[in-house]
C-alpha atoms as a PDB file:
ATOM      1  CA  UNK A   1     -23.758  92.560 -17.632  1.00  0.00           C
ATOM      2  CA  UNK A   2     -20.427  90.714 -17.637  1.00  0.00           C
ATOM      3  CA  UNK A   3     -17.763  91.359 -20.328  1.00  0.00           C
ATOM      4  CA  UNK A   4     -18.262  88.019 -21.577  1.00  0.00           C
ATOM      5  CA  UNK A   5     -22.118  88.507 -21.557  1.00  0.00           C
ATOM      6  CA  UNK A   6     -21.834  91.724 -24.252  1.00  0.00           C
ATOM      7  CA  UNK A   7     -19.582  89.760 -26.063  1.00  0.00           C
ATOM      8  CA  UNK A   8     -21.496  86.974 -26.837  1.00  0.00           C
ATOM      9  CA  UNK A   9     -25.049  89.314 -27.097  1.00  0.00           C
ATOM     10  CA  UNK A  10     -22.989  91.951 -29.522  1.00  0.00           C
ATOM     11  CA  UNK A  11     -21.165  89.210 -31.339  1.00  0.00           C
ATOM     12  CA  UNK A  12     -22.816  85.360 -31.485  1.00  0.00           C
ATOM     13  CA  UNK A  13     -19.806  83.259 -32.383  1.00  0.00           C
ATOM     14  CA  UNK A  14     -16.858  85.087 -31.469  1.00  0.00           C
ATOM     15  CA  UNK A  15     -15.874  82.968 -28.287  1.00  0.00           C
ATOM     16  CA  UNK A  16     -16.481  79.818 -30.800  1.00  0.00           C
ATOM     17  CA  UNK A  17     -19.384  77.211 -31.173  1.00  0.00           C
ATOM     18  CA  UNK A  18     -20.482  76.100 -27.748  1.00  0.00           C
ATOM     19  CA  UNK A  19     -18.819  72.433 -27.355  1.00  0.00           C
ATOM     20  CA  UNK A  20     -21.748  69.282 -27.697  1.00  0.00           C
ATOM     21  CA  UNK A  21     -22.514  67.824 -24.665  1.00  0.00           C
ATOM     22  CA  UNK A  22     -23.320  64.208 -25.009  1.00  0.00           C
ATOM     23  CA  UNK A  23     -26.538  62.884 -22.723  1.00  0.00           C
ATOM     24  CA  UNK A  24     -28.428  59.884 -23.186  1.00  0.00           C
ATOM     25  CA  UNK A  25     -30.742  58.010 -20.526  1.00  0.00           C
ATOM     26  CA  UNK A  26     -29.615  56.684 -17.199  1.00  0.00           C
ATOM     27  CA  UNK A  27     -29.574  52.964 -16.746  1.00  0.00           C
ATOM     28  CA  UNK A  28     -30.738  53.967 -13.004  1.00  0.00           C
ATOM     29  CA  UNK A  29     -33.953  56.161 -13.801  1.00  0.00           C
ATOM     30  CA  UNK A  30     -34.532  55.435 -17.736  1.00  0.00           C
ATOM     31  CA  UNK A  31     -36.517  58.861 -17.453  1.00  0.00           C
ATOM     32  CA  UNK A  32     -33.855  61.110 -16.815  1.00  0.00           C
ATOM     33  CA  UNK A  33     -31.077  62.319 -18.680  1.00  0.00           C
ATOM     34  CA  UNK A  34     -27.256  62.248 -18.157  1.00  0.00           C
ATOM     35  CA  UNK A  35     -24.980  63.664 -19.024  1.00  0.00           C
ATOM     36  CA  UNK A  36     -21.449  61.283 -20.172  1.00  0.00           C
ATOM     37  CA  UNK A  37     -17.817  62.251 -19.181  1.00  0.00           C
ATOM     38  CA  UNK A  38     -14.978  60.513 -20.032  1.00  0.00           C
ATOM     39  CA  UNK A  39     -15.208  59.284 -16.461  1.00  0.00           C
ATOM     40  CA  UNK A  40     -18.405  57.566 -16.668  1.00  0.00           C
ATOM     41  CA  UNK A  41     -17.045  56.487 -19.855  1.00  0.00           C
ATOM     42  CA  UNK A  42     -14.400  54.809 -18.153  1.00  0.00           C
ATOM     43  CA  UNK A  43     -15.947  53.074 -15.691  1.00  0.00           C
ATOM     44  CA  UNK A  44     -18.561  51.453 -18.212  1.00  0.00           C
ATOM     45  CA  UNK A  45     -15.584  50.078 -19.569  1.00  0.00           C
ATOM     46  CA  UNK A  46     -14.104  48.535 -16.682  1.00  0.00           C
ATOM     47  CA  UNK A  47     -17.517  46.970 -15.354  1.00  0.00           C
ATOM     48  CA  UNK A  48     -18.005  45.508 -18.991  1.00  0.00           C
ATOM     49  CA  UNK A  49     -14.818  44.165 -18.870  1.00  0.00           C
ATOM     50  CA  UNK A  50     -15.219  42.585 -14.881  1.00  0.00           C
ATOM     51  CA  UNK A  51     -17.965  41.234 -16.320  1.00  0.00           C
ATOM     52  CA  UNK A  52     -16.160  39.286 -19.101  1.00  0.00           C
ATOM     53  CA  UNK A  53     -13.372  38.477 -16.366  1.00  0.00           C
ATOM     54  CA  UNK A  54     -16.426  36.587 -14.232  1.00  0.00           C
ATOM     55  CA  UNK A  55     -17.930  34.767 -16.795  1.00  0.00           C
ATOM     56  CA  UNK A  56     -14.129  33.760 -18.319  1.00  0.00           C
ATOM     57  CA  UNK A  57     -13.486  32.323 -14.463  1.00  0.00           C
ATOM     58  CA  UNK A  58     -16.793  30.698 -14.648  1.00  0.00           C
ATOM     59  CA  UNK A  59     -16.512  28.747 -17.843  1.00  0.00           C
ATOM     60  CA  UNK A  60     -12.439  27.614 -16.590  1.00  0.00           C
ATOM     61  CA  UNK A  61     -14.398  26.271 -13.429  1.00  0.00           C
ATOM     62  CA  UNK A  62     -16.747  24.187 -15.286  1.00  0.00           C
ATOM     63  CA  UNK A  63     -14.222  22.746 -17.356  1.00  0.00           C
ATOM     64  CA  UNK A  64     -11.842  22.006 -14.479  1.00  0.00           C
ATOM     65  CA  UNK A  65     -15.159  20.278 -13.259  1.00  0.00           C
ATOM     66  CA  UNK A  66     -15.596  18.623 -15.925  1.00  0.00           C
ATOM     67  CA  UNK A  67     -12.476  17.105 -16.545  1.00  0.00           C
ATOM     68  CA  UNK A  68     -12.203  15.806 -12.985  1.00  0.00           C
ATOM     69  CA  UNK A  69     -15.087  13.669 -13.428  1.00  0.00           C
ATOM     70  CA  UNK A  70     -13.867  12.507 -16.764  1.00  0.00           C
ATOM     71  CA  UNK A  71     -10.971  11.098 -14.840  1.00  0.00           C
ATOM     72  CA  UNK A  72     -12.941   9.419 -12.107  1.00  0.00           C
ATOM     73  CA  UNK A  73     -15.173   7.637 -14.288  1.00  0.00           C
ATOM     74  CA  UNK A  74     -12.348   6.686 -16.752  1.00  0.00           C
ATOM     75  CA  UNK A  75     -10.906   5.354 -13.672  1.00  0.00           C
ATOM     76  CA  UNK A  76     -14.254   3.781 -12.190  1.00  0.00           C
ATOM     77  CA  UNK A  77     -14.314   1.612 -15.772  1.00  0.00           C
ATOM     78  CA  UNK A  78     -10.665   0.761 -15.389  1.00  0.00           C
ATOM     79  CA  UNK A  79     -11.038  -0.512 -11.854  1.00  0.00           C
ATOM     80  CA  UNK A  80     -14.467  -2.395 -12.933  1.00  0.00           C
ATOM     81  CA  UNK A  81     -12.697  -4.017 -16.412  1.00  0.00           C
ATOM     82  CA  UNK A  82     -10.396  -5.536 -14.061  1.00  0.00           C
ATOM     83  CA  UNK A  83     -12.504  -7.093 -11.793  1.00  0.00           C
ATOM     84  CA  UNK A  84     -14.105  -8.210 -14.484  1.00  0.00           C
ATOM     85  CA  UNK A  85     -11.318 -10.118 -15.807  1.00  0.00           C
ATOM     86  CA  UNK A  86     -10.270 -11.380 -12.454  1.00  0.00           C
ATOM     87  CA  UNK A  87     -13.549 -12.856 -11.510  1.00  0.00           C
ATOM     88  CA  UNK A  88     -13.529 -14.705 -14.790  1.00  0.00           C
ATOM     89  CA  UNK A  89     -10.192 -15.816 -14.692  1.00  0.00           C
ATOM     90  CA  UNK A  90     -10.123 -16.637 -10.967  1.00  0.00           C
ATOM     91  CA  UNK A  91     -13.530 -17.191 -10.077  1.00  0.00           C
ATOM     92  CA  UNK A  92     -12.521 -18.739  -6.279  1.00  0.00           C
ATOM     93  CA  UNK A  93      -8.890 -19.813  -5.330  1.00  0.00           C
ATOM     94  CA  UNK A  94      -8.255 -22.655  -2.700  1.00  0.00           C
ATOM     95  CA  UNK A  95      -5.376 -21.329  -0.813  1.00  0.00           C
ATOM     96  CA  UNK A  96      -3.483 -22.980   2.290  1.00  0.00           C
ATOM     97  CA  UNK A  97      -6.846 -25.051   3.378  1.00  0.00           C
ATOM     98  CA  UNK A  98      -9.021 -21.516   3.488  1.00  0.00           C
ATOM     99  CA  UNK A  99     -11.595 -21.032   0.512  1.00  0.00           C
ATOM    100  CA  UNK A 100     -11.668 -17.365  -0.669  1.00  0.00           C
ATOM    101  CA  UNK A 101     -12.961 -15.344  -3.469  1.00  0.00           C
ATOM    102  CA  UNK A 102     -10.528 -13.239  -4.977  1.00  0.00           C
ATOM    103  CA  UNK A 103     -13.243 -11.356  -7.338  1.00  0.00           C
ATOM    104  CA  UNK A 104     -14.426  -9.802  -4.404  1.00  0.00           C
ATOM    105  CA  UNK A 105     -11.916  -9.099  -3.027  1.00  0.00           C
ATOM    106  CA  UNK A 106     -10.768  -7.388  -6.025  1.00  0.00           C
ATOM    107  CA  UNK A 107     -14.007  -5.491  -6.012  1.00  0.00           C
ATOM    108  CA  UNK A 108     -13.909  -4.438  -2.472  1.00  0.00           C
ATOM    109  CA  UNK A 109     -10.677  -2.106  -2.966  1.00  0.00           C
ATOM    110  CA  UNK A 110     -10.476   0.407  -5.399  1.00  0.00           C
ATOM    111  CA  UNK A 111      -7.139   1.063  -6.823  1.00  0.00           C
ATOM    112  CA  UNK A 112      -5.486   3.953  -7.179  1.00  0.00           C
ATOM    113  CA  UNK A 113      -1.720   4.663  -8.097  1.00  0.00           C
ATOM    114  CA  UNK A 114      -1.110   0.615  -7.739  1.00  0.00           C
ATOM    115  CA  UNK A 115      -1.796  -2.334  -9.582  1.00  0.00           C
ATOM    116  CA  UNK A 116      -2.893  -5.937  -7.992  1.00  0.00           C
ATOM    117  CA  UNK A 117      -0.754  -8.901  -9.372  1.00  0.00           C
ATOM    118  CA  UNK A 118      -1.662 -11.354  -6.731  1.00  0.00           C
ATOM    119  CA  UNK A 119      -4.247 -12.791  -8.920  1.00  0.00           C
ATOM    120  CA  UNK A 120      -2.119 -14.055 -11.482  1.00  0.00           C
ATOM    121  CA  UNK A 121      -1.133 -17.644 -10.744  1.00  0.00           C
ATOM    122  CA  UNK A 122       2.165 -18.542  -9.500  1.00  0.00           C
ATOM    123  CA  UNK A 123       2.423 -22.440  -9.700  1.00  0.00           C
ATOM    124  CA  UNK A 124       5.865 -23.115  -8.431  1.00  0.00           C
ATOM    125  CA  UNK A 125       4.936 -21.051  -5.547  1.00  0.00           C
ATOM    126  CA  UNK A 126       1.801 -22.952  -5.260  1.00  0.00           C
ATOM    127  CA  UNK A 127       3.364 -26.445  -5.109  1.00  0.00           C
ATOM    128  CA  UNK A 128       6.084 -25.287  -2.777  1.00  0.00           C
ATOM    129  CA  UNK A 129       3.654 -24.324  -0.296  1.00  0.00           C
ATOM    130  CA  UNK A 130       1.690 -27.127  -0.454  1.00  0.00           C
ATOM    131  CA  UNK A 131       4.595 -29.122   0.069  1.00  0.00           C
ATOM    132  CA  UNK A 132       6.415 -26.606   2.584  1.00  0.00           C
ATOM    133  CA  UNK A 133       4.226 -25.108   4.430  1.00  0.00           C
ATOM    134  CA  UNK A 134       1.620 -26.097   7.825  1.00  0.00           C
ATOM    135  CA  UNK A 135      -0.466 -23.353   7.454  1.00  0.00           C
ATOM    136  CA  UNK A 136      -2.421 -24.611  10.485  1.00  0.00           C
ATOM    137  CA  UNK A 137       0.823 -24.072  13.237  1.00  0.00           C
ATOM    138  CA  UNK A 138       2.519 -21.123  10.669  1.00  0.00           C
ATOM    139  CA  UNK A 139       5.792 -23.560  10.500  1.00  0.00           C
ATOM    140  CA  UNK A 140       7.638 -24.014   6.952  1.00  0.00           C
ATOM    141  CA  UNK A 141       9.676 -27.160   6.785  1.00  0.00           C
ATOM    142  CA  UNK A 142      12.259 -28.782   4.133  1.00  0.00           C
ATOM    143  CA  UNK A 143      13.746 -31.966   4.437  1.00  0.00           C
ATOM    144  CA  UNK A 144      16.277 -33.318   1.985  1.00  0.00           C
ATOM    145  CA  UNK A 145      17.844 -36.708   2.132  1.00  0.00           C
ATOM    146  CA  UNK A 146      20.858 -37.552   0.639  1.00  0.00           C
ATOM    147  CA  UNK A 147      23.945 -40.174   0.864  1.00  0.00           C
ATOM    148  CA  UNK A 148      25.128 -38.996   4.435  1.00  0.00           C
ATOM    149  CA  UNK A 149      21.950 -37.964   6.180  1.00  0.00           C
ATOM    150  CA  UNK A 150      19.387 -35.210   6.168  1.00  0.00           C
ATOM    151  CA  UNK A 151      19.155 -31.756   5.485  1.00  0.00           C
ATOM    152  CA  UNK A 152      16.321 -29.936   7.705  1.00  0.00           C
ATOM    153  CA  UNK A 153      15.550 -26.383   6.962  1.00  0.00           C
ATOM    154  CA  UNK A 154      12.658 -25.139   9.650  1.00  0.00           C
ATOM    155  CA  UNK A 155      11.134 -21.697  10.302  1.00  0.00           C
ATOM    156  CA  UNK A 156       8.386 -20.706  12.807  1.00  0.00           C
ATOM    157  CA  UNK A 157       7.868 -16.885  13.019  1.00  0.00           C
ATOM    158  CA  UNK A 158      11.008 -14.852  12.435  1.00  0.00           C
ATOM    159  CA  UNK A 159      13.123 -18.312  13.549  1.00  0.00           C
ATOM    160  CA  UNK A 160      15.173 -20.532  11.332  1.00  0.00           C
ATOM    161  CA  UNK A 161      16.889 -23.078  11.798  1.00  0.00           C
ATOM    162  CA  UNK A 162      19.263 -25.160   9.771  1.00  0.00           C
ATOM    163  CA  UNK A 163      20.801 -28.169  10.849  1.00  0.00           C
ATOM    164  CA  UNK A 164      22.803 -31.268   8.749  1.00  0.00           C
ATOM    165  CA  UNK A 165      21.452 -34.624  10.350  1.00  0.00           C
ATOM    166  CA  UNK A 166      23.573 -37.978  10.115  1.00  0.00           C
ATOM    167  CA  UNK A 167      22.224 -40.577  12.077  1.00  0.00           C
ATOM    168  CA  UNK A 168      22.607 -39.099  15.732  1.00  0.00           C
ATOM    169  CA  UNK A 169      24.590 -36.065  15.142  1.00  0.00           C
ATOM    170  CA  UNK A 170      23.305 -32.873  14.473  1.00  0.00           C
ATOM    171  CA  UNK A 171      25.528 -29.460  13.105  1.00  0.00           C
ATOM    172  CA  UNK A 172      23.782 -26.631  11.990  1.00  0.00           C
ATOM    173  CA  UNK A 173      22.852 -23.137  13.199  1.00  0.00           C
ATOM    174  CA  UNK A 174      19.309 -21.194  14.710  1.00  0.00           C
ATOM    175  CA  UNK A 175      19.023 -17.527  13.557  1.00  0.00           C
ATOM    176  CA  UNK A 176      16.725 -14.778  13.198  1.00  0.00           C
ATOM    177  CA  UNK A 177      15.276 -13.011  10.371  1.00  0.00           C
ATOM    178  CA  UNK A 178      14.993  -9.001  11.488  1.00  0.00           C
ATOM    179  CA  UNK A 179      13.174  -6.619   9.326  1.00  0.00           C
ATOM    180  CA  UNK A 180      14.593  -4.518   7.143  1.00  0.00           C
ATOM    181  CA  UNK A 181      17.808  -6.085   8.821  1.00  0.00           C
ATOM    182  CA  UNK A 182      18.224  -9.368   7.704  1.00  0.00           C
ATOM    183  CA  UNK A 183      19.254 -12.975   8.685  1.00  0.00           C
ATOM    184  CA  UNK A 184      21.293 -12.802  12.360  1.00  0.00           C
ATOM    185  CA  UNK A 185      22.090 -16.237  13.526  1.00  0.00           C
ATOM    186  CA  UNK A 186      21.605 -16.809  17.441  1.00  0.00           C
ATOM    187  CA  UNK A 187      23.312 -20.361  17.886  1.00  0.00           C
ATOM    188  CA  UNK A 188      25.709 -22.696  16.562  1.00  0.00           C
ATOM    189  CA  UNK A 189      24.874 -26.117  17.010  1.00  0.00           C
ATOM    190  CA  UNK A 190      26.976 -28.854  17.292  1.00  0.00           C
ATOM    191  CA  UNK A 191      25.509 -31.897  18.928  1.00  0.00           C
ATOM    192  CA  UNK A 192      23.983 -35.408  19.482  1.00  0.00           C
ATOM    193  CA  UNK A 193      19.915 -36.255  19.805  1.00  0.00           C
ATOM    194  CA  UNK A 194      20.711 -39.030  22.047  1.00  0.00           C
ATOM    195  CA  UNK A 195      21.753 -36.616  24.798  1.00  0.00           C
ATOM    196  CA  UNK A 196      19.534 -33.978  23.307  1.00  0.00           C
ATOM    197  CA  UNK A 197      20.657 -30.115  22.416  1.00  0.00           C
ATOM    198  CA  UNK A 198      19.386 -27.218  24.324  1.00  0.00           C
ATOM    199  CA  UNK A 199      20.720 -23.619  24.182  1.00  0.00           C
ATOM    200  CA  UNK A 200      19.230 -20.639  25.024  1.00  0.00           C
ATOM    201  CA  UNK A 201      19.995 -17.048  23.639  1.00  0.00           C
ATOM    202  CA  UNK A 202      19.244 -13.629  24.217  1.00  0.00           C
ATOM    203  CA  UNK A 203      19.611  -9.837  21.967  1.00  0.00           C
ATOM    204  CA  UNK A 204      17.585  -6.572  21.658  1.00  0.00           C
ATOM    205  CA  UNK A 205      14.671  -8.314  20.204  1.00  0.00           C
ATOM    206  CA  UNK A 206      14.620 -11.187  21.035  1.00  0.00           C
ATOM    207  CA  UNK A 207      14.983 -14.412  23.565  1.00  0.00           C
ATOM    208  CA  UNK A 208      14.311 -17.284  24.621  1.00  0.00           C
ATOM    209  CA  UNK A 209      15.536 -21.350  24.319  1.00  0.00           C
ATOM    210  CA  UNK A 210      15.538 -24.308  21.668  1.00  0.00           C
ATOM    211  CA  UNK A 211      15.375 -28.204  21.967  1.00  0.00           C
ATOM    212  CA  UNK A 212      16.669 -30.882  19.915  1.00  0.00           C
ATOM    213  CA  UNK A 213      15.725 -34.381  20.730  1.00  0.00           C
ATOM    214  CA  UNK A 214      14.539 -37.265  19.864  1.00  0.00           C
ATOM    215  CA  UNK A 215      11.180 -38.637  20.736  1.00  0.00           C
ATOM    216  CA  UNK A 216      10.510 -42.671  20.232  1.00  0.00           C
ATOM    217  CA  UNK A 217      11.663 -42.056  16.372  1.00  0.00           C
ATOM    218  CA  UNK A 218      10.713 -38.657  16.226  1.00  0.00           C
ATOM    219  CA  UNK A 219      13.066 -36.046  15.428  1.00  0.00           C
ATOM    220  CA  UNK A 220      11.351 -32.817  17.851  1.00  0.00           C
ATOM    221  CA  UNK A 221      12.257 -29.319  18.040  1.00  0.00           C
ATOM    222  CA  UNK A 222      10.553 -27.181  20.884  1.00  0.00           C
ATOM    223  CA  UNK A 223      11.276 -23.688  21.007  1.00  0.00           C
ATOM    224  CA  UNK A 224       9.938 -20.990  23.676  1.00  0.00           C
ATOM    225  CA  UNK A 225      11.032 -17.377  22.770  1.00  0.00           C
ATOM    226  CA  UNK A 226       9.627 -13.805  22.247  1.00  0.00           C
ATOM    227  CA  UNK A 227      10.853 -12.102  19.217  1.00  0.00           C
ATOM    228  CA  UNK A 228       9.605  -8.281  18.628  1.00  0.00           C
ATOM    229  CA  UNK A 229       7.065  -8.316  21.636  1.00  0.00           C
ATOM    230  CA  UNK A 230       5.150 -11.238  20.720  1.00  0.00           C
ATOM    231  CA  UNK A 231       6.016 -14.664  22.412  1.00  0.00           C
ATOM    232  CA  UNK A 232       6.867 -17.405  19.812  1.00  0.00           C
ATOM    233  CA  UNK A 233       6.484 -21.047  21.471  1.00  0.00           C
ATOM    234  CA  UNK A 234       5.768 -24.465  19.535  1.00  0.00           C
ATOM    235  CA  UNK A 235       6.842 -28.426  19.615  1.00  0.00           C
ATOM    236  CA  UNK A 236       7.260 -29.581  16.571  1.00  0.00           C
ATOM    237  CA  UNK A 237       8.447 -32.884  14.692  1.00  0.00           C
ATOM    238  CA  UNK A 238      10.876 -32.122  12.143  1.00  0.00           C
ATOM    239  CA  UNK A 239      11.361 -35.722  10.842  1.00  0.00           C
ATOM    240  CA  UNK A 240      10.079 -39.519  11.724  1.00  0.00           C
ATOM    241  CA  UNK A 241      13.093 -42.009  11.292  1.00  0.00           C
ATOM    242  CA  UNK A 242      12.384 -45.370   9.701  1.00  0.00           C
ATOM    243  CA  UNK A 243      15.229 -46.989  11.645  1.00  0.00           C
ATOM    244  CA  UNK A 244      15.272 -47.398  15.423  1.00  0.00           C
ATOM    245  CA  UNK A 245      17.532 -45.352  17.239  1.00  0.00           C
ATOM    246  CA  UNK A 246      17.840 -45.743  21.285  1.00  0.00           C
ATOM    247  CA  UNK A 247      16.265 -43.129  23.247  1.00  0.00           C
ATOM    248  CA  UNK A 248      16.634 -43.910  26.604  1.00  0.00           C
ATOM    249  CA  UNK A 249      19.708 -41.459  26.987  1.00  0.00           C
ATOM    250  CA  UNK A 250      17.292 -38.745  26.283  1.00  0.00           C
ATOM    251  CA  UNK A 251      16.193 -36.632  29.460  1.00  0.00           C
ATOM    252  CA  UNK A 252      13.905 -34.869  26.769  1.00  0.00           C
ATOM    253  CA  UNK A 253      11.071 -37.794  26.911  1.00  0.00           C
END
């Protein structure tokens, strides 16, 4: 028998009470006992607490969720309320000669980031094109009489052209509008329809020739030219005279 073994038998007690161990049933085998240590302890602590962690990220998920679709529908009403409001305010528009329904095509896009004020009803633009504008041959013309003649301002494609007409003589200029560029002007003119006015004219983007003449007691402009890769060519009549002027000078006719 060990030392410690008489001890204890000849004297219960004197090495102290024997420390309580603490044992319960295993959640594995609910028929068996274990015994717990401060590292089982421990690690039911830290799965209880994972646990918490995954349900936490769980319910921030399903409120993210949740206030994504919030959004989208808010926005879905938005988008519909306006549609709403442009169909009954512009039911169908009548635009350059071509009959269009701007309700739908309000409906067709949904908007996002950007708000549509072509519906709302510009008048003075209206009545300018209407009075300005051949939407069939894509020319825009203004012609203004006054005590010494007529001013002509005519554009076809990127092409303007201004000119000051008294009775024969023309003076003006023929320019270009380049994107994000601006206005470059190609030609001065300076010249007589009875003889006619031709000039031709060539840069980066851009070339080609213009005609001025006159045409029994037509006033014509004819322009062939490519302008950005696409070819640019018309005849057009910029202005019927009431009085008689002699053509047969003209080598245009």
């Amino acid at each position: 028998m060990s030392l410690v073994e008489t001890l204890s038998a000849a004297h219960p007690g004197a090495l102290g009470p024997a420390p309580a161990i603490p044992y319960g049933r295993s959640p594995s085998n609910p028929r068996a006992l274990f015994v717990e240590t401060p590292a089982s302890r421990l690690a039911a602590v830290e799965a209880a607490e994972a646990a918490l962690a995954n349900i936490a990220a769980v319910n921030a998920a399903a409120a993210q969720a949740a206030a994504i679709n919030a959004a989208n529908v808010e926005a879905a009403l938005a988008d519909k309320a306006l549609a709403s409001a442009t169909a009954a305010t512009f039911p169908a528009t009548v635009a350059n000669g071509a009959f269009f329904d701007k309700a739908a095509v309000a409906k067709g896009v949904v908007a996002h980031g950007a708000i549509d004020v072509s519906a709302i009803q510009d008048i003075s633009l209206e009545r300018w094109l209407d009075t300005h504008n051949n939407n069939l041959e894509g020319v825009f013309l203004s012609v203004i009489q006054d005590k010494t003649g007529y001013a002509i301002s005519w554009a076809y494609g990127p092409f303007v052209l201004d000119i000051k007409m008294s009775f024969t003589g023309v003076t003006g200029e023929f320019g270009i509008n380049v994107p994000l560029r601006g206005y470059k002007k190609l030609l001065d003119i300076d010249g007589d329809l009875i003889t006619g006015i031709s000039a031709g004219f060539a840069i980066g983007v851009a070339n080609g020739h213009i005609n001025l003449y006159l045409k029994r007691r037509q006033v014509v402009v004819e322009l062939k030219a490519s302008a950005f890769g696409s070819p640019w060519e018309i005849t057009h009549v910029l202005l019927a005279l009431l009085t008689w002027i002699p053509t047969y000078f003209n080598t245009s006719l």
